[in-house]
C-alpha atoms as a PDB file:
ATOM      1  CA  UNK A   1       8.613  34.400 -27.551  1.00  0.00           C
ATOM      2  CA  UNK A   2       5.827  32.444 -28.763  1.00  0.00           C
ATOM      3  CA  UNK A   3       4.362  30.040 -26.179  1.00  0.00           C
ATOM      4  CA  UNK A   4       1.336  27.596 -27.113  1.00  0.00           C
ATOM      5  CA  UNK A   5      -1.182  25.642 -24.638  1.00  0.00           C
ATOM      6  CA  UNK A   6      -3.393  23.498 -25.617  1.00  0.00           C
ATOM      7  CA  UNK A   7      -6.131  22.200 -23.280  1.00  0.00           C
ATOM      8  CA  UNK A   8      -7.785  18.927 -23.110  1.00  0.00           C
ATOM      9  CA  UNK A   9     -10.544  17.466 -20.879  1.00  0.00           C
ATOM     10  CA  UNK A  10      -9.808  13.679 -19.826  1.00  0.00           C
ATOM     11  CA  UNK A  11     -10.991  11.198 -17.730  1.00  0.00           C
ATOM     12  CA  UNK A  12     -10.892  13.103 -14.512  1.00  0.00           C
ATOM     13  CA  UNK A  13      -7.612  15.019 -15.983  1.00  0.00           C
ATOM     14  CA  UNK A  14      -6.533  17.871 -17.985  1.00  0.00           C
ATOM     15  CA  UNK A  15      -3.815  17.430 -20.152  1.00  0.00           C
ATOM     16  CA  UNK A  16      -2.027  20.613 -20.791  1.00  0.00           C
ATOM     17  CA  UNK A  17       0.025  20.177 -24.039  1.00  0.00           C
ATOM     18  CA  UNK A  18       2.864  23.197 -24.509  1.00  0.00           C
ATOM     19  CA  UNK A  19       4.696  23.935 -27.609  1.00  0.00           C
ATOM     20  CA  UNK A  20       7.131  26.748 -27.968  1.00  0.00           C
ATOM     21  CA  UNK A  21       9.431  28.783 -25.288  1.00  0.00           C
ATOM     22  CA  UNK A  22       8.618  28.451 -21.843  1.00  0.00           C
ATOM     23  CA  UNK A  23      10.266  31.970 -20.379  1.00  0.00           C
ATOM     24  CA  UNK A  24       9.671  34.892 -18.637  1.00  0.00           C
ATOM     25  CA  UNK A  25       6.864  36.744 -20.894  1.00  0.00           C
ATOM     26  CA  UNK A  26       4.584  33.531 -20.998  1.00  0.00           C
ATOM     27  CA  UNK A  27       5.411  31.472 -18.020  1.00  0.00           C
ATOM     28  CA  UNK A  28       2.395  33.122 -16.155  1.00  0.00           C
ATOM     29  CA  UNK A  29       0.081  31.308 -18.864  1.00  0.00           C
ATOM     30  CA  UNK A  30       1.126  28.009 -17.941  1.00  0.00           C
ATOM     31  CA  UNK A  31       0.131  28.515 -14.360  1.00  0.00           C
ATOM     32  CA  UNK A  32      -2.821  30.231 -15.178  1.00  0.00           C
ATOM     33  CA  UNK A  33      -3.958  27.222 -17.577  1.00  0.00           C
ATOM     34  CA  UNK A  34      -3.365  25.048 -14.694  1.00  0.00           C
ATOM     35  CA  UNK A  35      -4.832  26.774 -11.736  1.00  0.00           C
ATOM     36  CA  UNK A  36      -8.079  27.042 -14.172  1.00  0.00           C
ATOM     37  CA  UNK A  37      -7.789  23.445 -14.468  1.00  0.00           C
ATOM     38  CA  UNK A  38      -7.498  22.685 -10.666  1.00  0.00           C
ATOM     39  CA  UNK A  39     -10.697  25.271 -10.327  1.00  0.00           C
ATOM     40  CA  UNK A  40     -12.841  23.298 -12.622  1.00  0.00           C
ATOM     41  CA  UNK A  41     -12.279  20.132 -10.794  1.00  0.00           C
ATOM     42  CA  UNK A  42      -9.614  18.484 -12.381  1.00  0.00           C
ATOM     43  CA  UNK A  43      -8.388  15.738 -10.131  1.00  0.00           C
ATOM     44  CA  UNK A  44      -4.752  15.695 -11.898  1.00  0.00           C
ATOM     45  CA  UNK A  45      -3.036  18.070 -14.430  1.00  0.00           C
ATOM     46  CA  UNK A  46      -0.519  16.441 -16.978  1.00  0.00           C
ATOM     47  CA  UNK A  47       1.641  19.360 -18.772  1.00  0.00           C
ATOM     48  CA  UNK A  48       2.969  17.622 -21.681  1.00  0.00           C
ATOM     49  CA  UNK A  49       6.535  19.789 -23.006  1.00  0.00           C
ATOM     50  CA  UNK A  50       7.476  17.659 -25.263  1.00  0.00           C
ATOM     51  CA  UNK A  51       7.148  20.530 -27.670  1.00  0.00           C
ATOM     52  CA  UNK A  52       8.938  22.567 -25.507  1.00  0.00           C
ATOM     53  CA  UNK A  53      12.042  23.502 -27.063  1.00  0.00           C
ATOM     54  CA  UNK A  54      13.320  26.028 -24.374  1.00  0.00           C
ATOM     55  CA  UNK A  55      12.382  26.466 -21.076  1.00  0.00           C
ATOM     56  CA  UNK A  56      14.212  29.265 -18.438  1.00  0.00           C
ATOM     57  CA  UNK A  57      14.375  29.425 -14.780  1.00  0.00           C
ATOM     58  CA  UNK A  58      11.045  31.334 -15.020  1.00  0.00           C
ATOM     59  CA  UNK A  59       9.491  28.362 -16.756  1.00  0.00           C
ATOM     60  CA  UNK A  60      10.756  26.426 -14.502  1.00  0.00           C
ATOM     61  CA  UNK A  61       9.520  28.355 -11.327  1.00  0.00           C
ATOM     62  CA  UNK A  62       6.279  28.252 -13.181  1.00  0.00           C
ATOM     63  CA  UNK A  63       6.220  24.315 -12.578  1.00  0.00           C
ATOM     64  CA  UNK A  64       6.550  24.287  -9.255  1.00  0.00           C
ATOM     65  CA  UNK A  65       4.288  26.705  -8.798  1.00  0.00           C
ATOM     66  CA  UNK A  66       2.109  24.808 -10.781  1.00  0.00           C
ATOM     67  CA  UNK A  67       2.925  21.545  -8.285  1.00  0.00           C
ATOM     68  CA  UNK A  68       2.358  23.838  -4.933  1.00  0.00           C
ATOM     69  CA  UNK A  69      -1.048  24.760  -6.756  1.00  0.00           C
ATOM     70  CA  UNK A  70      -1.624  20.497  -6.981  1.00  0.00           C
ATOM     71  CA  UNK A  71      -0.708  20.262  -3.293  1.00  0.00           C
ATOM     72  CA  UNK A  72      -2.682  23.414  -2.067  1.00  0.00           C
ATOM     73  CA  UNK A  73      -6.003  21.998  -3.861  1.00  0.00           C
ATOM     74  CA  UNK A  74      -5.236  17.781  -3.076  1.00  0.00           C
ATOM     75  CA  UNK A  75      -4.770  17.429  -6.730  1.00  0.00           C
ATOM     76  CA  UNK A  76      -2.121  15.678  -8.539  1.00  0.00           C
ATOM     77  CA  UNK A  77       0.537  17.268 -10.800  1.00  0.00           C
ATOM     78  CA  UNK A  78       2.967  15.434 -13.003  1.00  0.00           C
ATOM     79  CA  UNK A  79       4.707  16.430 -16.050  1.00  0.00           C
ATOM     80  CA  UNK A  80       5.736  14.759 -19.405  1.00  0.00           C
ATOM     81  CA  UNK A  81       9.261  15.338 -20.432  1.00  0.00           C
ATOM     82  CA  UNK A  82      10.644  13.661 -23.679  1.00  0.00           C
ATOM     83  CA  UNK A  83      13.296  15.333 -25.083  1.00  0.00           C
ATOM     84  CA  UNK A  84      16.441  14.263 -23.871  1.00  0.00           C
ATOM     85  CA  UNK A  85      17.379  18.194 -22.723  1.00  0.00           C
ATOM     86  CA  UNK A  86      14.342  18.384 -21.258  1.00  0.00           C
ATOM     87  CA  UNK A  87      14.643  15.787 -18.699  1.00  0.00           C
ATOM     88  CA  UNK A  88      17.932  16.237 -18.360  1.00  0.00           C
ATOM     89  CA  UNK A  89      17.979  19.992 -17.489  1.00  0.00           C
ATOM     90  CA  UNK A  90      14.451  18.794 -15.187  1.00  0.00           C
ATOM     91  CA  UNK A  91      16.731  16.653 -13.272  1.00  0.00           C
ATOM     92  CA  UNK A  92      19.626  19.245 -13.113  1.00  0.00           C
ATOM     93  CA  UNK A  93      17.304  21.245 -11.541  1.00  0.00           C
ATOM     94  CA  UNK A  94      15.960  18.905  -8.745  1.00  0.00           C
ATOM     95  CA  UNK A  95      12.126  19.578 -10.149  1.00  0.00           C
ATOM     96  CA  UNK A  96      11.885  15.523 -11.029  1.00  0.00           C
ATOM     97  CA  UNK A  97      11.886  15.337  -7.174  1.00  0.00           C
ATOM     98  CA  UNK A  98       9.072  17.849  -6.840  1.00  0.00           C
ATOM     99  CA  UNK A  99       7.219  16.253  -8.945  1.00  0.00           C
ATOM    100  CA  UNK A 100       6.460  12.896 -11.285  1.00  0.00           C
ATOM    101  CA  UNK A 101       8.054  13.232 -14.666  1.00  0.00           C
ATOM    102  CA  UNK A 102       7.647  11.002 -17.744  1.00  0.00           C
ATOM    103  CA  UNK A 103       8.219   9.756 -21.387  1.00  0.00           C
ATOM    104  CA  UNK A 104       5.243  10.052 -22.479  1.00  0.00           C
ATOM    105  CA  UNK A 105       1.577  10.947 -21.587  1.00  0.00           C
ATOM    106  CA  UNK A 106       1.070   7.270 -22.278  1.00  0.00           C
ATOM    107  CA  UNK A 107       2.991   6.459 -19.496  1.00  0.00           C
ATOM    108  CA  UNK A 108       2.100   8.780 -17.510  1.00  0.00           C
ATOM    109  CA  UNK A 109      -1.835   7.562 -17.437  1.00  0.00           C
ATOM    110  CA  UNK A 110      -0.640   4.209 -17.453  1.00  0.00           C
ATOM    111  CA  UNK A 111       1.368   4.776 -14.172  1.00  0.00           C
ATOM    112  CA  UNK A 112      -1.870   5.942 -12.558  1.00  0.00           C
ATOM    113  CA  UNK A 113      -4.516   5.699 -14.933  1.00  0.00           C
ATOM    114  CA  UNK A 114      -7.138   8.489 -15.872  1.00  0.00           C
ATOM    115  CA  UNK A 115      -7.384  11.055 -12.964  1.00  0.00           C
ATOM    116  CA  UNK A 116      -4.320   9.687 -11.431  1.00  0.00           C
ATOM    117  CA  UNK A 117      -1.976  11.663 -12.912  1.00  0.00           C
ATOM    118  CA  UNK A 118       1.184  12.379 -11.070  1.00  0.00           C
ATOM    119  CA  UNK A 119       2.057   9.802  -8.604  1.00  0.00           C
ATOM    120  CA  UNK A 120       4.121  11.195  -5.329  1.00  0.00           C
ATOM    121  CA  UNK A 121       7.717  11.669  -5.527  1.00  0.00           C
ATOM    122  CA  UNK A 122       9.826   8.471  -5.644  1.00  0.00           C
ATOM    123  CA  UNK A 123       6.875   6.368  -6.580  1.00  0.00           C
ATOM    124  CA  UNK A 124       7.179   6.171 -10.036  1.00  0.00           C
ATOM    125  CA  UNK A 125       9.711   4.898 -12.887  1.00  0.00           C
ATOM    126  CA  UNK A 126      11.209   7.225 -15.421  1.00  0.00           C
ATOM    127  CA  UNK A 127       9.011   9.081 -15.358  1.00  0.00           C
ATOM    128  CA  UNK A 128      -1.220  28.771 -26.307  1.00  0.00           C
ATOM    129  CA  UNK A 129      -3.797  34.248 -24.588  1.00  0.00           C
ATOM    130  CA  UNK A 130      -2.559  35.048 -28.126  1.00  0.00           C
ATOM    131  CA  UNK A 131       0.396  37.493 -29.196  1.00  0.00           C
ATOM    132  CA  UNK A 132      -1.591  40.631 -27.848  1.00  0.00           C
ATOM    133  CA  UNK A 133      -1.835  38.657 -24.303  1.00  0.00           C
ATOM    134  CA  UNK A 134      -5.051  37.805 -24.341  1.00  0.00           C
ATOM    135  CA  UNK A 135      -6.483  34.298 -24.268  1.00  0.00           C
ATOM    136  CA  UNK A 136      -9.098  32.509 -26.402  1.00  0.00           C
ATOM    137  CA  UNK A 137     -11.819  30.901 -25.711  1.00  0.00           C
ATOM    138  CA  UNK A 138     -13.103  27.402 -24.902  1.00  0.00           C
ATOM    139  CA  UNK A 139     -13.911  24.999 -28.137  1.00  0.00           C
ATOM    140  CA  UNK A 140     -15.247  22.220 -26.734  1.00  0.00           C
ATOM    141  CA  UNK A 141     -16.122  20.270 -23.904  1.00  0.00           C
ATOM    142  CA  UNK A 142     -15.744  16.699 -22.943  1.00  0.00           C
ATOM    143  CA  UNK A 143     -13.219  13.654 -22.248  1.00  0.00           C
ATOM    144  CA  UNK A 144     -10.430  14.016 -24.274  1.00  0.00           C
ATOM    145  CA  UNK A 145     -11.758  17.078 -25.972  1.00  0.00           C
ATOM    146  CA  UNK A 146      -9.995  20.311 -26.635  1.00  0.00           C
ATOM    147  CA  UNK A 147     -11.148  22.324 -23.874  1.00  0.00           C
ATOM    148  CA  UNK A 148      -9.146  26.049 -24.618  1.00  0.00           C
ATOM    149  CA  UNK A 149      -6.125  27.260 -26.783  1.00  0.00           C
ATOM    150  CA  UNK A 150      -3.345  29.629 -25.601  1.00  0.00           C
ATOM    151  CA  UNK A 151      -1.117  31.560 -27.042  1.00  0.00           C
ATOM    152  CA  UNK A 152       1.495  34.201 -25.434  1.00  0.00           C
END
């Protein structure tokens, strides 16, 4: 299925905006998107699914892997989670305990401002390759600038 990242450059953070279905023959590009935002010095990574409108146990594995990634570099991780069946099925899952989940990317910034994305657990409130695989290239460059476009 058709899976879509986009890529913005913030004030110390990326946000990582997903639209589409999360599963098992795209997940990998989520956690690529946000390992390459770690290794360009991102101090937090925001993945936005409010677009999101499935997500499977592989998508789901590819969050916390995403999280351990935060962890393993001393970045922060959180994730923005709108739709009612996405929080819900978040929670279900135990991941809102892994990890900060929101409303909105609003609130999420708000919570800890611009490179303080993702507060620890328990400290918080309520929280696009392209179909042949491959991904395309940067755009542009700068605080809240599209940075790259995936699609899977």
């Amino acid at each position: 299925m058709l899976l879509r990242l986009v890529v913005e450059a913030g004030d110390g953070h990326a946000l990582v905006t997903a639209a589409g279905e999360l599963d098992v023959s795209n997940a990998t590009t989520l956690t690529d998107a946000v390992r390459a935002a770690f290794s360009d010095g991102f101090e937090g990574v925001l993945v936005d699914l409010h677009r999101v409108t499935f997500l499977d146990s592989s998508g789901a594995r590819a969050l916390v892997t995403c999280e351990r990634s935060a962890r393993a570099s001393g970045s922060r991780f959180a994730v923005v989670a709108s739709h009612p069946q996405g929080t819900r099925s978040l929670s279900l899952l135990g991941l809102d305990l892994s990890f900060p989940v929101f409303d909105s990317v609003a609130a999420a910034l708000a919570e800890g401002g611009p490179g303080a994305v993702g507060v620890a657990p328990g400290e918080r409130g309520q929280q696009e390759g392209n179909a042949g695989g491959g991904a395309r290239g940067v755009l542009a460059l700068g605080p809240g600038r599209v940075v790259q476009v995936l699609e899977r």
